[in-house]
Protein backbone atom coordinates (compact mmCIF):
# COMPACT_ATOMS: atom_id res chain seq x y z
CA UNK A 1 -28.00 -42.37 -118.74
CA UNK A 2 -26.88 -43.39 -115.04
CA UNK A 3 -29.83 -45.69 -114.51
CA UNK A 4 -28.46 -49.60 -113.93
CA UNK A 5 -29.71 -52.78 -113.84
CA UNK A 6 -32.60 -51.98 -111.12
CA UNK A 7 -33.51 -48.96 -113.26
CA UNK A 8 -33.65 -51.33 -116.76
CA UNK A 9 -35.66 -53.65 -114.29
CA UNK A 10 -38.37 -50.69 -113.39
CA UNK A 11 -38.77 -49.48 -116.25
CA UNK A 12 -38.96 -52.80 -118.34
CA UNK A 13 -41.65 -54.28 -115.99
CA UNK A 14 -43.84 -50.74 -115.98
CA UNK A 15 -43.65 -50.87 -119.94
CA UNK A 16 -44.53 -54.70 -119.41
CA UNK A 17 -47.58 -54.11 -117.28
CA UNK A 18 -49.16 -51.63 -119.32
CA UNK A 19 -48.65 -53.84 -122.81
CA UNK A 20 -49.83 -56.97 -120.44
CA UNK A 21 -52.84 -54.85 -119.05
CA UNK A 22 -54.08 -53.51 -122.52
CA UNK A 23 -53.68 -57.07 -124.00
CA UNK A 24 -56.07 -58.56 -120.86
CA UNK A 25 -58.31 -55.99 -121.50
CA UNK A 26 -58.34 -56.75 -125.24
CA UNK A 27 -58.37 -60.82 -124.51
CA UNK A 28 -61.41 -59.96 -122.18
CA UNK A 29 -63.60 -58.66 -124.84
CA UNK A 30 -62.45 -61.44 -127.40
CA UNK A 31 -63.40 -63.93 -124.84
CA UNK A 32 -66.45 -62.58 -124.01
CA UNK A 33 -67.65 -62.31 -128.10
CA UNK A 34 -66.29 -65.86 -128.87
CA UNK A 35 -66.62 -68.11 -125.87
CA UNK A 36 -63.55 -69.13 -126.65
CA UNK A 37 -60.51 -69.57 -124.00
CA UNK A 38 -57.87 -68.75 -126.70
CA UNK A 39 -57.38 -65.11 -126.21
CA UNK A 40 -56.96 -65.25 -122.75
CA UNK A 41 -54.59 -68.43 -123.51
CA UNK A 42 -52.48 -66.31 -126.28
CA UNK A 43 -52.19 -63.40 -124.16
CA UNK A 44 -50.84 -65.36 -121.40
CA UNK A 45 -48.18 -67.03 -123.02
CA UNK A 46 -47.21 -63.49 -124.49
CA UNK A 47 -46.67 -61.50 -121.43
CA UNK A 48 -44.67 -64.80 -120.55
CA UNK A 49 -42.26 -64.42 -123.32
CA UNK A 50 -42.05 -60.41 -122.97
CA UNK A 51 -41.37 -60.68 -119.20
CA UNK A 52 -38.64 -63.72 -120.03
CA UNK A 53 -37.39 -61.39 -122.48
CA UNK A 54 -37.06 -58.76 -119.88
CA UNK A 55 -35.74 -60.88 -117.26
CA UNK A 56 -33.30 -61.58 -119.87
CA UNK A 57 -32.17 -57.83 -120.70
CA UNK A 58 -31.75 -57.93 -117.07
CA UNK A 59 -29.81 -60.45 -116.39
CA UNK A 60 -27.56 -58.95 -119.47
CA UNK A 61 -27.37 -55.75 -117.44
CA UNK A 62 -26.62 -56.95 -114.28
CA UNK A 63 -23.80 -59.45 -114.95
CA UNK A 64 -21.87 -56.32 -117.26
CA UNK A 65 -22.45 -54.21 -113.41
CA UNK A 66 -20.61 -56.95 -111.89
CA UNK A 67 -17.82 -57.57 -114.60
CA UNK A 68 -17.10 -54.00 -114.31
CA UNK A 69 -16.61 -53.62 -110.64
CA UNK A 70 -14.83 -56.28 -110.07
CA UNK A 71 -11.11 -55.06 -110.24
């Protein structure tokens, strides 16, 4: 429980690449059945809101580092 805002930032963006990696993987087959650019359009814009939403958590962290060592 001593990890900080670096540690929240590892371990969000490992979990992030392996969620963002399955979904390409998963977008790649869609695309290839339908011909269709959507999946690889919808799985874009969702690793964009997860890794905002980590940037986010974050930012969160970091700022409560600072507050608290500042005397």
């Amino acid at each position: 429980h001593h990890g900080g805002s670096l540690a929240k930032a590892a371990l969000l963006s490992a979990r992030n690449d392996v969620f963002a990696n399955v979904a390409i993987i998963a977008a790649g087959f869609l695309t290839a059945a339908t011909f269709s650019p959507w999946p690889d359009l919808a799985v874009g814009i969702g690793i964009a809101v997860i890794n905002a939403g980590a940037g986010r958590e974050v930012f969160i962290a970091a700022r409560s580092e600072r507050l608290g060592a500042e005397p």
